[in-house]
N, C-alpha and C. Protein backbone atom coordinates (compact mmCIF):
# COMPACT_ATOMS: atom_id res chain seq x y z
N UNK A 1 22.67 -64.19 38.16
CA UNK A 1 22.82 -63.79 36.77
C UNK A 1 21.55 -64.11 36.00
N UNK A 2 20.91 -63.48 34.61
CA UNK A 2 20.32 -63.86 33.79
C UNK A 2 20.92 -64.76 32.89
N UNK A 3 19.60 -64.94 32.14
CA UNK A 3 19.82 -65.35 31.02
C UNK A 3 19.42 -67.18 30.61
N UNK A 4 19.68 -67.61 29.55
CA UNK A 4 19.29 -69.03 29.50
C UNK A 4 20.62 -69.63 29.97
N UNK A 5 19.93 -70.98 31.25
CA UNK A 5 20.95 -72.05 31.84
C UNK A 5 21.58 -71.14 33.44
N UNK A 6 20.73 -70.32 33.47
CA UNK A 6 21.14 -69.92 34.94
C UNK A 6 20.21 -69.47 35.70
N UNK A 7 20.40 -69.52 36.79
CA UNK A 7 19.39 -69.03 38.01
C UNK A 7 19.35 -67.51 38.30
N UNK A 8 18.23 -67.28 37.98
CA UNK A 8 17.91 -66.09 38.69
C UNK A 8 17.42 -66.11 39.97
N UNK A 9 17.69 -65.29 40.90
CA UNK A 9 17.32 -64.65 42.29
C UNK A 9 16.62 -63.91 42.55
N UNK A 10 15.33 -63.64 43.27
CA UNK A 10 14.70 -62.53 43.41
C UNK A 10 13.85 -62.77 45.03
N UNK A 11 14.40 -62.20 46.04
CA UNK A 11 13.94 -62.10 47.67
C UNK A 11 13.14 -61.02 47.84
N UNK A 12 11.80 -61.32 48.06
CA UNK A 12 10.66 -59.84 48.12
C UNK A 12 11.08 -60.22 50.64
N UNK A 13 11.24 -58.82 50.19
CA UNK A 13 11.34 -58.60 52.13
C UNK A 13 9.48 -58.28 52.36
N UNK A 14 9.67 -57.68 53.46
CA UNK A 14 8.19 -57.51 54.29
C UNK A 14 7.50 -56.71 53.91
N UNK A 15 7.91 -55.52 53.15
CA UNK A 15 7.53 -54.26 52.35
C UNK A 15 6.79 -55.23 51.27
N UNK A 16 8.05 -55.73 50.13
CA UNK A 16 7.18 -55.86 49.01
C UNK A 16 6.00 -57.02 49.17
N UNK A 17 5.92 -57.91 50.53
CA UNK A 17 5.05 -59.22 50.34
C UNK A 17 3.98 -57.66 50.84
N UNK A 18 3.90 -57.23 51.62
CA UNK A 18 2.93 -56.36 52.08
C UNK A 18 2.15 -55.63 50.79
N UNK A 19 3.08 -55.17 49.78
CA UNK A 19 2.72 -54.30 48.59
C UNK A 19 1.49 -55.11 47.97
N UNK A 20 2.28 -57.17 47.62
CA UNK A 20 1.64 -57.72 46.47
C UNK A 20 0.23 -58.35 47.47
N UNK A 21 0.17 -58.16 49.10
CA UNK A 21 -1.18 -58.44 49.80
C UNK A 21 -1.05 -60.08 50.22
N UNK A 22 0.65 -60.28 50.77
CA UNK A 22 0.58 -61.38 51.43
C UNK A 22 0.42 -61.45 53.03
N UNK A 23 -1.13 -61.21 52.92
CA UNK A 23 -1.52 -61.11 54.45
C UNK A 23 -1.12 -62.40 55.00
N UNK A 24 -1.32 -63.72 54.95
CA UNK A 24 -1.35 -65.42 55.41
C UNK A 24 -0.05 -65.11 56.11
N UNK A 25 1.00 -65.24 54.72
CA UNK A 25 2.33 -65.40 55.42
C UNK A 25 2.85 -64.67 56.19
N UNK A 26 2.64 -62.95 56.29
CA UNK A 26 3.04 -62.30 57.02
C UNK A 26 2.04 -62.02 58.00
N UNK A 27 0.79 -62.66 58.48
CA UNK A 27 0.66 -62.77 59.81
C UNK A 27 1.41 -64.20 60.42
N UNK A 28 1.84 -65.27 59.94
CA UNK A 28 2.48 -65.98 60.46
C UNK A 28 4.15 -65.22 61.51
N UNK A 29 4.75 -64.67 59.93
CA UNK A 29 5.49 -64.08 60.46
C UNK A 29 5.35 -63.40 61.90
N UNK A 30 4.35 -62.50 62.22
CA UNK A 30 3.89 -61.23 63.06
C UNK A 30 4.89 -61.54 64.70
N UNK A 31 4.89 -62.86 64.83
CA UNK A 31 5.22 -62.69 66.25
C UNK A 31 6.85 -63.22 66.33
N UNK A 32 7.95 -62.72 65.24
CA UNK A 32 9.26 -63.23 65.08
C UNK A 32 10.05 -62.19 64.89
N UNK A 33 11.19 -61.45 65.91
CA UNK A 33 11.83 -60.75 66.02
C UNK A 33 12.58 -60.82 64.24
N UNK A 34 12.92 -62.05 63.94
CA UNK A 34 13.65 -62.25 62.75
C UNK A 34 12.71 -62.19 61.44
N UNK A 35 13.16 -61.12 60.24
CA UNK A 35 12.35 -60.79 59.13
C UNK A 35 12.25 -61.81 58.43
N UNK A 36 10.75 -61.63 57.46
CA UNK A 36 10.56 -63.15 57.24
C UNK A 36 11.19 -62.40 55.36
N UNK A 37 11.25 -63.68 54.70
CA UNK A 37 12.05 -63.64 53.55
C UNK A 37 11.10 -64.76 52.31
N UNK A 38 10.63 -64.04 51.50
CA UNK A 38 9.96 -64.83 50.38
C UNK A 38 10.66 -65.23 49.19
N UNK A 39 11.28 -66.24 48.88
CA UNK A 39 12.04 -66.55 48.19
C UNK A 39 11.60 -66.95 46.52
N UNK A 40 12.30 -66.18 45.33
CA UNK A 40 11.90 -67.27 44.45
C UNK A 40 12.80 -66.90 43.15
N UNK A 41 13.48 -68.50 42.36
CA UNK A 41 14.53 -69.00 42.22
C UNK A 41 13.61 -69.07 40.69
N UNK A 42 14.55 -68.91 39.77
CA UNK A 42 13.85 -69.44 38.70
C UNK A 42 14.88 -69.82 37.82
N UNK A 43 15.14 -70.72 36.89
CA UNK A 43 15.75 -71.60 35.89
C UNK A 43 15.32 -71.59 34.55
N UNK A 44 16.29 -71.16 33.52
CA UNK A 44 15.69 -70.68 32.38
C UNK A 44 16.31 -72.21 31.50
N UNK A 45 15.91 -72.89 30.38
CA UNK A 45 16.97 -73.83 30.09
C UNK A 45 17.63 -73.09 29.23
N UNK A 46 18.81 -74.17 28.95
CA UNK A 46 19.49 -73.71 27.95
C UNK A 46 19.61 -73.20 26.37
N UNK A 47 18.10 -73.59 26.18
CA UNK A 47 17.57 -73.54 25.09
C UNK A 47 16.17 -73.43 25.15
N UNK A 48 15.13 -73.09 24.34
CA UNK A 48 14.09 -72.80 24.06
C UNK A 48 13.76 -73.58 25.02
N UNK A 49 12.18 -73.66 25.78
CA UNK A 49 12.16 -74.98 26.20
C UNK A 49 10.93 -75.69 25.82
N UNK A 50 11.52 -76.84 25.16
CA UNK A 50 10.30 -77.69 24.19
C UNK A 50 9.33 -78.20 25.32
N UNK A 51 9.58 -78.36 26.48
CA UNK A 51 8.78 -79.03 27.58
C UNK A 51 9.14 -80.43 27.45
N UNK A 52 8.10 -81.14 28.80
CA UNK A 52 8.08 -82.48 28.98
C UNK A 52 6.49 -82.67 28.64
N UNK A 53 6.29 -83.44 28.09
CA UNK A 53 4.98 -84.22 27.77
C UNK A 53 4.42 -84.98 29.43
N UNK A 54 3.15 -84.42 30.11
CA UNK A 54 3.03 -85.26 30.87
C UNK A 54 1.52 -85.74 30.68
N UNK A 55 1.21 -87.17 31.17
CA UNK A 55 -0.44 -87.36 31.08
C UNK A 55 -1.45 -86.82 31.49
N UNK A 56 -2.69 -86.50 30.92
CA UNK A 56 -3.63 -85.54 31.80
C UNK A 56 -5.10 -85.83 30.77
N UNK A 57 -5.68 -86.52 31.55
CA UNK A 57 -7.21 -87.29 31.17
C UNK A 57 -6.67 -87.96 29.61
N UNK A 58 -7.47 -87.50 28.63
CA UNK A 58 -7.52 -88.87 27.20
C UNK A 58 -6.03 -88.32 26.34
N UNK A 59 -5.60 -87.14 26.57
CA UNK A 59 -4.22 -86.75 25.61
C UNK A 59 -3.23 -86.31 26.66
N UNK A 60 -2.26 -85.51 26.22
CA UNK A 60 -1.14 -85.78 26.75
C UNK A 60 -0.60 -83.51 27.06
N UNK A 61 -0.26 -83.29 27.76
CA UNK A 61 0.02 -82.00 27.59
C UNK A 61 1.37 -81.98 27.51
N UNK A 62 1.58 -80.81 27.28
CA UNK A 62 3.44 -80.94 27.31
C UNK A 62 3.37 -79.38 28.01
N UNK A 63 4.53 -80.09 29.47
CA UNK A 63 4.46 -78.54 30.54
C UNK A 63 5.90 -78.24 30.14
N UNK A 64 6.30 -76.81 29.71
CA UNK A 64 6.88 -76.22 29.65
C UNK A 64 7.83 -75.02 30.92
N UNK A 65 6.76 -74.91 32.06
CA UNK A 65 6.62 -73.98 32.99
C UNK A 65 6.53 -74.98 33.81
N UNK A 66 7.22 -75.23 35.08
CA UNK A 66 6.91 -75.87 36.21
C UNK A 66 7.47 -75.21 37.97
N UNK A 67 6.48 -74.95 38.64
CA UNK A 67 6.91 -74.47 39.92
C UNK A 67 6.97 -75.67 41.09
N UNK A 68 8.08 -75.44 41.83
CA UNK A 68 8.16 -76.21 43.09
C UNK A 68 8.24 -74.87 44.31
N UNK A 69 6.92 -75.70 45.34
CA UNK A 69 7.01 -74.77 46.45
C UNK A 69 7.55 -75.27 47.49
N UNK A 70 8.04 -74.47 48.20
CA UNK A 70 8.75 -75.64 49.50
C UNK A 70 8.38 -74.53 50.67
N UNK A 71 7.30 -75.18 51.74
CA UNK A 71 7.19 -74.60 53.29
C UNK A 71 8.54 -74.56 53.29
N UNK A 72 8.81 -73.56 54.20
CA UNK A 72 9.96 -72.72 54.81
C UNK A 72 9.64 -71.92 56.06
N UNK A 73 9.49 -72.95 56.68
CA UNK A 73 9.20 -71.88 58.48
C UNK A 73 10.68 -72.74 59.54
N UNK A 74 10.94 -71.61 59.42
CA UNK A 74 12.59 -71.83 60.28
C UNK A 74 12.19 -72.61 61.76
N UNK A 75 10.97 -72.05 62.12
CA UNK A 75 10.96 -72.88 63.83
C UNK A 75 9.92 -72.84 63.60
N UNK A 76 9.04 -73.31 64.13
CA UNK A 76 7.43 -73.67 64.42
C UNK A 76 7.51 -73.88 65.82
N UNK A 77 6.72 -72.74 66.60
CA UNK A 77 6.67 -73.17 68.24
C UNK A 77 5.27 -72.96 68.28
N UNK A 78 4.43 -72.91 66.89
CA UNK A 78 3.09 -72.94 67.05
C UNK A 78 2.65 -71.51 67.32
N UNK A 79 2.95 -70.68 67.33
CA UNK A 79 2.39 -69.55 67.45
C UNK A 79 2.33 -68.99 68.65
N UNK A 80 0.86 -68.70 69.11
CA UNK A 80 0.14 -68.43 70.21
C UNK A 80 -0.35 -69.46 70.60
N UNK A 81 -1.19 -70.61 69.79
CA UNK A 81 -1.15 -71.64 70.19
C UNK A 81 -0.23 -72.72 70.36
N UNK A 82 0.59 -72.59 71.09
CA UNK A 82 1.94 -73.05 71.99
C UNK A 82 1.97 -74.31 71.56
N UNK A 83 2.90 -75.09 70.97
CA UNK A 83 3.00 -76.57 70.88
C UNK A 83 3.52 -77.02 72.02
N UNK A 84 3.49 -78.36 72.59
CA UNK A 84 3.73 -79.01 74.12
C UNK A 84 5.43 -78.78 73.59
N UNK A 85 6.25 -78.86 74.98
CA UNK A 85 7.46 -78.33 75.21
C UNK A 85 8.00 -79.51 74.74
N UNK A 86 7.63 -80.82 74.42
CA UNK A 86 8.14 -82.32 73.81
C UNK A 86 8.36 -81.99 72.34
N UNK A 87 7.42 -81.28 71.76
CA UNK A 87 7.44 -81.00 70.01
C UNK A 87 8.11 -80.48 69.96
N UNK A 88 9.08 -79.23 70.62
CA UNK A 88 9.76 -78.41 70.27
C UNK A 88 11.21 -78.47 69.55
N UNK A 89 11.74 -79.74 70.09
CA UNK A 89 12.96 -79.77 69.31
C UNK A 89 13.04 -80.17 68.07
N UNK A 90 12.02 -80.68 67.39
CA UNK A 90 12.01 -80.88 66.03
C UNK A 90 11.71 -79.68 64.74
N UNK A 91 11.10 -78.80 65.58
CA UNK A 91 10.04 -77.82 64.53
C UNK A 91 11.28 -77.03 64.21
N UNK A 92 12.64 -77.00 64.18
CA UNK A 92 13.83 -76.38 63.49
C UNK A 92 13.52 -77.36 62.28
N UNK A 93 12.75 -78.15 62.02
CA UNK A 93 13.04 -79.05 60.62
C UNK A 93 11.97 -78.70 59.63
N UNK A 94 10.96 -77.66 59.98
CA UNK A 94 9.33 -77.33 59.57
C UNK A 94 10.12 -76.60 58.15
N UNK A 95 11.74 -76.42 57.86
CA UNK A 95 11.78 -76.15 56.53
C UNK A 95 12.04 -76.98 55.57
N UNK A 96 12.31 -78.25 56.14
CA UNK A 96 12.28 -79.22 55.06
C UNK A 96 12.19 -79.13 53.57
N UNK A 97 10.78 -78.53 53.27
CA UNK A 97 10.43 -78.54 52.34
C UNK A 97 10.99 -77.24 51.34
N UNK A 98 10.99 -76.44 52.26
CA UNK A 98 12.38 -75.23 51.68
C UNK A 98 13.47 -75.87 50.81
N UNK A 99 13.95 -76.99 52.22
CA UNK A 99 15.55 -76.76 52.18
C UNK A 99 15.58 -78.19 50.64
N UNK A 100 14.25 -78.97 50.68
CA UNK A 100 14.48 -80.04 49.45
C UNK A 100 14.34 -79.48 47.77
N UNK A 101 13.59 -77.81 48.06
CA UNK A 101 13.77 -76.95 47.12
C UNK A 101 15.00 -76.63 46.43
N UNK A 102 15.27 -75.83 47.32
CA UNK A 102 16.93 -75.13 47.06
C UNK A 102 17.79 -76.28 47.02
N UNK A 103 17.90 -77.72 47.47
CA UNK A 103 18.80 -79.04 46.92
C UNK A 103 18.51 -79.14 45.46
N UNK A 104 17.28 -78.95 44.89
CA UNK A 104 17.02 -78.71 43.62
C UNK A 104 17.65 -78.15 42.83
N UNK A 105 17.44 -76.72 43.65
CA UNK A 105 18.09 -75.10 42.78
C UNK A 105 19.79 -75.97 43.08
N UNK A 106 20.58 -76.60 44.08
CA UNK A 106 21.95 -76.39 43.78
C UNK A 106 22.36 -77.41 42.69
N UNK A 107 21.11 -78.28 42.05
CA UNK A 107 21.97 -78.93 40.92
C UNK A 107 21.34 -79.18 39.79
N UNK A 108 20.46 -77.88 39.45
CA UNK A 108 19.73 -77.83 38.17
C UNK A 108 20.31 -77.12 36.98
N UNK A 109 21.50 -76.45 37.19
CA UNK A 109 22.05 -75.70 36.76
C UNK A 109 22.83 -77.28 35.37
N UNK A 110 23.37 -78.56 36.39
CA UNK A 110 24.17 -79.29 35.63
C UNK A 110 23.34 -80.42 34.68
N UNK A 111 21.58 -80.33 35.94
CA UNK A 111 20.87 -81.72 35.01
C UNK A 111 20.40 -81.28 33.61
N UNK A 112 19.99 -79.38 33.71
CA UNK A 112 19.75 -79.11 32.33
C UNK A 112 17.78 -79.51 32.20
N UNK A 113 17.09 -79.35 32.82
CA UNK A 113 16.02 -79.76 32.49
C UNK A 113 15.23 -78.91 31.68
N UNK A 114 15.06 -79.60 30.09
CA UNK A 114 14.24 -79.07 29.18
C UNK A 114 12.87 -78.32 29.60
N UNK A 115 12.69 -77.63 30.76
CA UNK A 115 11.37 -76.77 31.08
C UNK A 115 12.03 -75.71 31.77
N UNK A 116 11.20 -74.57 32.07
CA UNK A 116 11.53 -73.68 33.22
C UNK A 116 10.70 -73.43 34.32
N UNK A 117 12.00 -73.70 34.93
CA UNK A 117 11.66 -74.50 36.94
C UNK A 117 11.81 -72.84 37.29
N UNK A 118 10.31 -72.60 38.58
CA UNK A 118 10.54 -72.04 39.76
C UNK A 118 10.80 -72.25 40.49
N UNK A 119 11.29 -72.09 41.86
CA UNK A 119 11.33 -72.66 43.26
C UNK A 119 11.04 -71.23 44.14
N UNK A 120 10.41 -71.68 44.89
CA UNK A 120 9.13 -70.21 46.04
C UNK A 120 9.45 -71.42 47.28
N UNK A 121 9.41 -70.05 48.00
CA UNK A 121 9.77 -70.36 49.37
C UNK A 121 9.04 -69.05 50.40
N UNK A 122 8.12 -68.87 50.93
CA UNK A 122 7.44 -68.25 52.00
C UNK A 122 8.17 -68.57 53.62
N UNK A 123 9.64 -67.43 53.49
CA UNK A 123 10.54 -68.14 54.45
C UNK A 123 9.93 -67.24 55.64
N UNK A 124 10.16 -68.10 57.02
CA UNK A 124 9.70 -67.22 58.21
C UNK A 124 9.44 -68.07 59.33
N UNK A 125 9.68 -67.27 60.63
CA UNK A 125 9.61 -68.34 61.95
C UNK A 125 7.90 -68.36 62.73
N UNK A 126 7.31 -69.09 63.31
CA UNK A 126 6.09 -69.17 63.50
C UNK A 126 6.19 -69.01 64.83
N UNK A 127 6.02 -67.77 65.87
CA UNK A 127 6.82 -67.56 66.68
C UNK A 127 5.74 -66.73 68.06
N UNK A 128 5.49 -66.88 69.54
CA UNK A 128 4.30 -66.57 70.30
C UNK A 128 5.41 -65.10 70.60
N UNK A 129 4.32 -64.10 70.48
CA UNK A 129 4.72 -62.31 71.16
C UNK A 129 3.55 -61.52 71.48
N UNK A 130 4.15 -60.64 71.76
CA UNK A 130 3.04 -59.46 72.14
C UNK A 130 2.55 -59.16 70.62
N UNK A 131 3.31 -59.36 69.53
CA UNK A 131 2.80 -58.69 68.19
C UNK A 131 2.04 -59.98 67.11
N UNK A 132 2.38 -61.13 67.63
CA UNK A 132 2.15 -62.42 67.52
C UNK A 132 0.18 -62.59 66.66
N UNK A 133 -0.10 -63.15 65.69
CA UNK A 133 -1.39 -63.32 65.43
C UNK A 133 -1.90 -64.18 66.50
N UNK A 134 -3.00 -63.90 66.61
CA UNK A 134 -4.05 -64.53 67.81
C UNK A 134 -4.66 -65.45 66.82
N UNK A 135 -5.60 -66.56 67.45
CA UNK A 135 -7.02 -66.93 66.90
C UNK A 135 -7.72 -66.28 67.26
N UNK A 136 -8.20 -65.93 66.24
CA UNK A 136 -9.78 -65.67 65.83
C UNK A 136 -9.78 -64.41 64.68
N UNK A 137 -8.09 -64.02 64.60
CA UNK A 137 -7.49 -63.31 63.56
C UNK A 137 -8.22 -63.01 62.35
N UNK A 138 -8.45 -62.51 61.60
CA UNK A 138 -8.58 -62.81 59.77
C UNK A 138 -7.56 -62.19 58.89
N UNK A 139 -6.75 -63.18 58.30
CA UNK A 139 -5.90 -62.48 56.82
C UNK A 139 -6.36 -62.24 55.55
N UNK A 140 -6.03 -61.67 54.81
CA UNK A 140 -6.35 -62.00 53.62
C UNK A 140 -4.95 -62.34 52.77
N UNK A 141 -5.40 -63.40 51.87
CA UNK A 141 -4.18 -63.66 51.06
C UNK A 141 -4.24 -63.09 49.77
N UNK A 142 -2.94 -63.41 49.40
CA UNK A 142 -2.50 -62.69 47.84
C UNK A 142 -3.75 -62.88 46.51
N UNK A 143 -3.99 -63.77 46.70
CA UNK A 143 -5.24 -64.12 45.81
C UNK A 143 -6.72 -63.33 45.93
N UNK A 144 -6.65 -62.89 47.37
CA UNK A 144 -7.94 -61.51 47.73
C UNK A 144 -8.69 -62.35 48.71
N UNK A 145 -8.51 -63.71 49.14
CA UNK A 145 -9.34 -64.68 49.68
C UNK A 145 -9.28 -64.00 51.25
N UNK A 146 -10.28 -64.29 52.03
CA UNK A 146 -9.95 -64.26 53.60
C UNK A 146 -10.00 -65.60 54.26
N UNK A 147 -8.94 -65.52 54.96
CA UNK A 147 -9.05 -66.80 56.32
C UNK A 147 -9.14 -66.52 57.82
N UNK A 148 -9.60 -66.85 58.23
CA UNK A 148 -10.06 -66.71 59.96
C UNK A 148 -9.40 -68.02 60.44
N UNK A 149 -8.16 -67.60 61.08
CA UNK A 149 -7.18 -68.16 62.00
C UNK A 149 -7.92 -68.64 63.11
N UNK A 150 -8.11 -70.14 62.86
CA UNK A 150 -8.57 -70.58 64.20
C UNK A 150 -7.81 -71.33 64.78
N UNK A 151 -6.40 -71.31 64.76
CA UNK A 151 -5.46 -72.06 65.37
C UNK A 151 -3.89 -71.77 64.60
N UNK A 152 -3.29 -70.91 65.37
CA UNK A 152 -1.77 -70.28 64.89
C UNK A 152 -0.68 -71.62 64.43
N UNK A 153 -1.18 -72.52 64.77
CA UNK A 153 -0.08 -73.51 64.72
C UNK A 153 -0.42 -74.09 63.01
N UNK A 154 -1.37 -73.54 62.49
CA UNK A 154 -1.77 -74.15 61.00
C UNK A 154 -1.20 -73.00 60.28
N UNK A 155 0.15 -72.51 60.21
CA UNK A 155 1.00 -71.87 59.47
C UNK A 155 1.55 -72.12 58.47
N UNK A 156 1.56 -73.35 58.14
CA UNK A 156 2.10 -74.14 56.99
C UNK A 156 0.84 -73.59 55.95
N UNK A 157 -0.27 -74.16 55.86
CA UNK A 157 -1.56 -73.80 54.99
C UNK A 157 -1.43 -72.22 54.55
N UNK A 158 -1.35 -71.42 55.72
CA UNK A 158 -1.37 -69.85 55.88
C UNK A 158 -0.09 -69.45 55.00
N UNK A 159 1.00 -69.68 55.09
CA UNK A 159 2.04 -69.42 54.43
C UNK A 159 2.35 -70.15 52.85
N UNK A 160 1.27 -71.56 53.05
CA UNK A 160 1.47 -72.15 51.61
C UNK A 160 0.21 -71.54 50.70
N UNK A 161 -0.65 -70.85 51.69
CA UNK A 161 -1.64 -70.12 50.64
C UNK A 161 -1.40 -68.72 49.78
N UNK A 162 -0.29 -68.25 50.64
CA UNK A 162 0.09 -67.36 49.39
C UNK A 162 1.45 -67.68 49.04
N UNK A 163 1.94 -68.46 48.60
CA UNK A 163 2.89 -68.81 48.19
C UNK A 163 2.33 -69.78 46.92
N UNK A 164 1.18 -70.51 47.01
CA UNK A 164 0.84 -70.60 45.91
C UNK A 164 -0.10 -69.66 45.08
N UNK A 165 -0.51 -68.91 45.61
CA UNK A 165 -1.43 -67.34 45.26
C UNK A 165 -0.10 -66.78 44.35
N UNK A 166 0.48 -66.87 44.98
CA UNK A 166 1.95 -65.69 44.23
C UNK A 166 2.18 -66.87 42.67
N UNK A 167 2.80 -67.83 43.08
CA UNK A 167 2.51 -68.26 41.64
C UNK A 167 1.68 -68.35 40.74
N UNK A 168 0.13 -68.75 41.35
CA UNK A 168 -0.38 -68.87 40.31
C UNK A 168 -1.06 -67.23 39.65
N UNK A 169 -0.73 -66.21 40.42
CA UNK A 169 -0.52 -65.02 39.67
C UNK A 169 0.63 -64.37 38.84
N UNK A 170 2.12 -64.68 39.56
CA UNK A 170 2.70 -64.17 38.73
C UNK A 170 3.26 -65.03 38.02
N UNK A 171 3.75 -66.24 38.53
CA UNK A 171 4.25 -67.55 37.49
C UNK A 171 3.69 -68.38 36.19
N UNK A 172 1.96 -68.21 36.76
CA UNK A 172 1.29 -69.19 35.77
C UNK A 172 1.82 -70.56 35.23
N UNK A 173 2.60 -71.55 36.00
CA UNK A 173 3.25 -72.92 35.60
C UNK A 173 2.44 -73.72 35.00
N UNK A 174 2.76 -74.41 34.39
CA UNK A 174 1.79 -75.87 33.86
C UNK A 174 2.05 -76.39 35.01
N UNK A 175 2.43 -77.12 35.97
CA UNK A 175 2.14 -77.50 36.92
C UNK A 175 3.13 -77.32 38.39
N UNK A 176 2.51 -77.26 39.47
CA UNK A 176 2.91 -76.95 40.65
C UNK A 176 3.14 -78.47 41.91
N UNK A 177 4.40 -78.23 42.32
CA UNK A 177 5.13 -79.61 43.24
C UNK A 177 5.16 -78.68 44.56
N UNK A 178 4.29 -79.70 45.63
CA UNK A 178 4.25 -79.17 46.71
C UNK A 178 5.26 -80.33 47.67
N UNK A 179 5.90 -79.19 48.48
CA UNK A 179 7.08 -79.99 48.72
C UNK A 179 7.21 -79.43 50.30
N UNK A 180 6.38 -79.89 51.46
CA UNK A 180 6.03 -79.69 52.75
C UNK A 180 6.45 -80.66 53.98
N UNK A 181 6.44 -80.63 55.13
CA UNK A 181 6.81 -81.46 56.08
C UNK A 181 5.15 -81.66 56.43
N UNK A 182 4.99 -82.96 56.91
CA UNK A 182 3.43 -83.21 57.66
C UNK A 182 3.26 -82.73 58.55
N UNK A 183 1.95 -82.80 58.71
CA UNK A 183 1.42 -82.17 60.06
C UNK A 183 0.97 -83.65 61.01
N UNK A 184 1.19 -82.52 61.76
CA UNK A 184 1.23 -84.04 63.37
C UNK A 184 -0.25 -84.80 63.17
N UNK A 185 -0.99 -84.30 62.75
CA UNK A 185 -2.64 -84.77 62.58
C UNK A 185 -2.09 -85.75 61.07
N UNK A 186 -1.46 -85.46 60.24
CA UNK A 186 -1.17 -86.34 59.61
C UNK A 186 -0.98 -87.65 59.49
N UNK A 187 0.79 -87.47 60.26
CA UNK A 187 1.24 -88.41 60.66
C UNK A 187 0.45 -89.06 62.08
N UNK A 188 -0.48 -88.65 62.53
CA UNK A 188 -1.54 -89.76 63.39
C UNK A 188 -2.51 -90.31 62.45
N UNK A 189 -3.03 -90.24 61.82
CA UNK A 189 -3.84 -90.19 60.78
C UNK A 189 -3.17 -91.90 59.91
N UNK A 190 -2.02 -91.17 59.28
CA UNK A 190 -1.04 -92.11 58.23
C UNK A 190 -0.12 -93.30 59.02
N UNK A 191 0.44 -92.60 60.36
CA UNK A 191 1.55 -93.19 60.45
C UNK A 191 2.59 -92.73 60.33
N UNK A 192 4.11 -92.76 60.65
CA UNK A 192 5.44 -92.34 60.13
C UNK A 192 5.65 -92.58 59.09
């Protein structure tokens, strides 16, 4: 439904990400029998929305507009570049950051938050085929940028680059919450 205090819905399929030039995410997609799905949720308040005041260098801004993105790759088997057959049972969890989105979207409706929330989701499986992106690939993303795929398994970046391209063209937020699962170089890096 529209209107102020409810969620709107709007799922662009493979056509329209193709129309607005989401090359990243939909070469991720390329090698997944299952269509990939770009999600994005938006929250109007109930009233005008005065914003939240947040800090930013010597004064104070007040964001009115705020987007949360959440990776959304249903499986991660790494692409073409194959993850070891040990990683595999976890990468059903590579939507995490999806799924801590949409926990958002199911109870924003009651917290009422004085701004208006997006939630984007670049949904899709990262998946090895005959139709599958290779390395050494190049996409271009929504923003007009090119990237040269030098490793299929960095799908998260590829899919979070136009997913934030898409907002910061058609959303324009005062500020953007990135809301992702780590990468294994990470967590060696950090730790658990």
């Amino acid at each position: 439904t529209r209107g102020e205090g409810t969620i709107e819905v709007k799922i662009l399929n493979r056509a329209q990400c193709e129309k607005i030039g989401m090359g990243a995410y939909l070469g991720v997609a390329k090698g997944s029998d299952h269509e990939p799905y770009f999600i994005h949720l938006t929250y109007k308040p109930p009233h005008s929305a005065a914003g939240h005041p947040l800090p930013r260098g010597e004064g104070r801004v007040r964001v009115k507009r705020v987007a949360i993105v959440g990776k959304g790759i249903t499986f991660d088997s790494g692409g073409m570049s194959l993850k070891p057959a040990n990683a595999m049972e976890t990468m059903k969890l590579d939507m995490a950051g999806c799924a801590a989105m949409l926990g958002v979207f199911s109870v924003i409706s009651k917290l009422k938050p004085n701004v208006e929330v997006h939630g984007i989701s670049a949904v899709c499986e990262n998946m090895p085929s005959g139709r599958a992106m290779k390395p050494g690939d190049i996409v271009r993303t929504v923003s007009g940028k090119t990237i040269e795929v030098l490793n299929t398994d960095a799908e998260g970046r590829l899919t979070l680059a136009d997913a934030f391209g898409y907002v910061n063209k058609f959303v324009k937020p005062d500020a953007m919450v990135d809301m992702a699962t780590l990468t294994g170089a990470c967590v060696v890096a950090l730790g658990e």
